[in-house]
Protein backbone atom coordinates (compact mmCIF):
# COMPACT_ATOMS: atom_id res chain seq x y z
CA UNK A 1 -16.65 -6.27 10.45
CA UNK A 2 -13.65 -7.82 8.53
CA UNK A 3 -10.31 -6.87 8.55
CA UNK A 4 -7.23 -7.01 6.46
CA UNK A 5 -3.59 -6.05 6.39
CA UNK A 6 -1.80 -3.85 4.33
CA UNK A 7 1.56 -5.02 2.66
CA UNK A 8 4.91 -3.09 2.43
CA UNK A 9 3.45 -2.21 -1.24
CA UNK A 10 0.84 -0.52 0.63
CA UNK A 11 -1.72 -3.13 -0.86
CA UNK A 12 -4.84 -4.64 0.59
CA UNK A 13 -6.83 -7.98 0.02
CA UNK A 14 -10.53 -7.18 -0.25
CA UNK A 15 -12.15 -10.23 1.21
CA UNK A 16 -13.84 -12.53 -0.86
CA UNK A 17 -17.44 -12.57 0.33
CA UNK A 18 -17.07 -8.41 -0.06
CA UNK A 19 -15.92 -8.74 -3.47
CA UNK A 20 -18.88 -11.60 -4.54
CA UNK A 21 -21.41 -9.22 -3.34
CA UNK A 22 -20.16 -5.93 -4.79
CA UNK A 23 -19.23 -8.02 -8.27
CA UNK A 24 -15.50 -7.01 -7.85
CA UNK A 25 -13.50 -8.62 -10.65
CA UNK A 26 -9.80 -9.17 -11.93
CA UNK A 27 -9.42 -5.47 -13.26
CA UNK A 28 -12.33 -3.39 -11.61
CA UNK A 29 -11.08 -0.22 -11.07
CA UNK A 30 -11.72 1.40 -7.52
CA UNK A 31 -12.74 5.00 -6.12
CA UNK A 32 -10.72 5.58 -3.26
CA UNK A 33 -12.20 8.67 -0.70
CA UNK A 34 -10.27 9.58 2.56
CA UNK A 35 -13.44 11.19 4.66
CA UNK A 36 -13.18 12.07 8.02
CA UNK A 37 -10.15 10.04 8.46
CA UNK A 38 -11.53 7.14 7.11
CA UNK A 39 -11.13 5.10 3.45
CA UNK A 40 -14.19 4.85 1.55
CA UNK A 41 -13.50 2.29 -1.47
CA UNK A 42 -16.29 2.04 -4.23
CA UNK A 43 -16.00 -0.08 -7.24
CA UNK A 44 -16.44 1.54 -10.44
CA UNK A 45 -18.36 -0.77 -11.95
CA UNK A 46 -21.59 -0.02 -14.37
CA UNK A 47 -23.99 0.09 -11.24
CA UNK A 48 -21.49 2.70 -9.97
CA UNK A 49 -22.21 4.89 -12.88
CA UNK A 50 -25.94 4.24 -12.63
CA UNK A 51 -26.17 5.14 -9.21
CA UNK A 52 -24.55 8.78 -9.72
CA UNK A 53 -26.10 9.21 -13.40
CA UNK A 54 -28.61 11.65 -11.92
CA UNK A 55 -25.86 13.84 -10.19
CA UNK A 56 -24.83 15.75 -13.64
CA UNK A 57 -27.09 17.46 -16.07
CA UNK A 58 -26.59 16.20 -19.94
CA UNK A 59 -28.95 12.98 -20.23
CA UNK A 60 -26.26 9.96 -19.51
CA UNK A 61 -24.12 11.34 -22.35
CA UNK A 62 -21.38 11.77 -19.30
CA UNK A 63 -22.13 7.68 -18.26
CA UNK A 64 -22.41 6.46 -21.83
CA UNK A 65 -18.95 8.09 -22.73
CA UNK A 66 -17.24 6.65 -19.83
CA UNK A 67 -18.61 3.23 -20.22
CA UNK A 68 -17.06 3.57 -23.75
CA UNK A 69 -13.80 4.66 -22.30
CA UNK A 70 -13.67 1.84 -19.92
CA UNK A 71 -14.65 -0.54 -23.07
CA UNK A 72 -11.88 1.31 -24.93
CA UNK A 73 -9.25 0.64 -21.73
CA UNK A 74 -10.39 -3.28 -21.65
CA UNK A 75 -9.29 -3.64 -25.75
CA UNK A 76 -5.93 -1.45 -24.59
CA UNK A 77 -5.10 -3.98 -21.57
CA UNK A 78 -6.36 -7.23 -23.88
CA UNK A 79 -3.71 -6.16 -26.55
CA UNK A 80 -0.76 -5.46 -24.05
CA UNK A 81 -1.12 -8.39 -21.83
């Protein structure tokens, strides 16, 4: 078990070793769950999508339109930053 600390920003460092083996980069956007009184935090990240593809009906048109979003976001942040 690790543990962190939360800032005044209400922020949180995910440990290193977590973020190596989930491939959590500069920029990867997170699901955030409260369950049960507990935080669930999943990356969304392309595996993310693959893992839940099956969930809705329509053939991956659902995952290939948000993978284009998230490409479209990416060019967005590149040309404001």
């Amino acid at each position: 078990m690790t543990t962190t600390v939360v800032t005044t920003k209400g922020q949180i460092v995910i440990p290193f070793k977590i973020r190596r083996h989930l491939n959590i980069k500069k920029g990867t956007k997170v699901y955030i769950e409260e369950r049960g009184g507990e935080l669930i935090i999943k990356p969304v990240t392309s595996e993310y999508f693959e893992k839940i593809a099956g969930i809705l009906t329509g053939k991956g048109k659902g995952l290939k339109a948000l993978l284009k979003e998230r490409e479209n976001e990416k060019i967005r942040e590149g040309n404001n930053g």
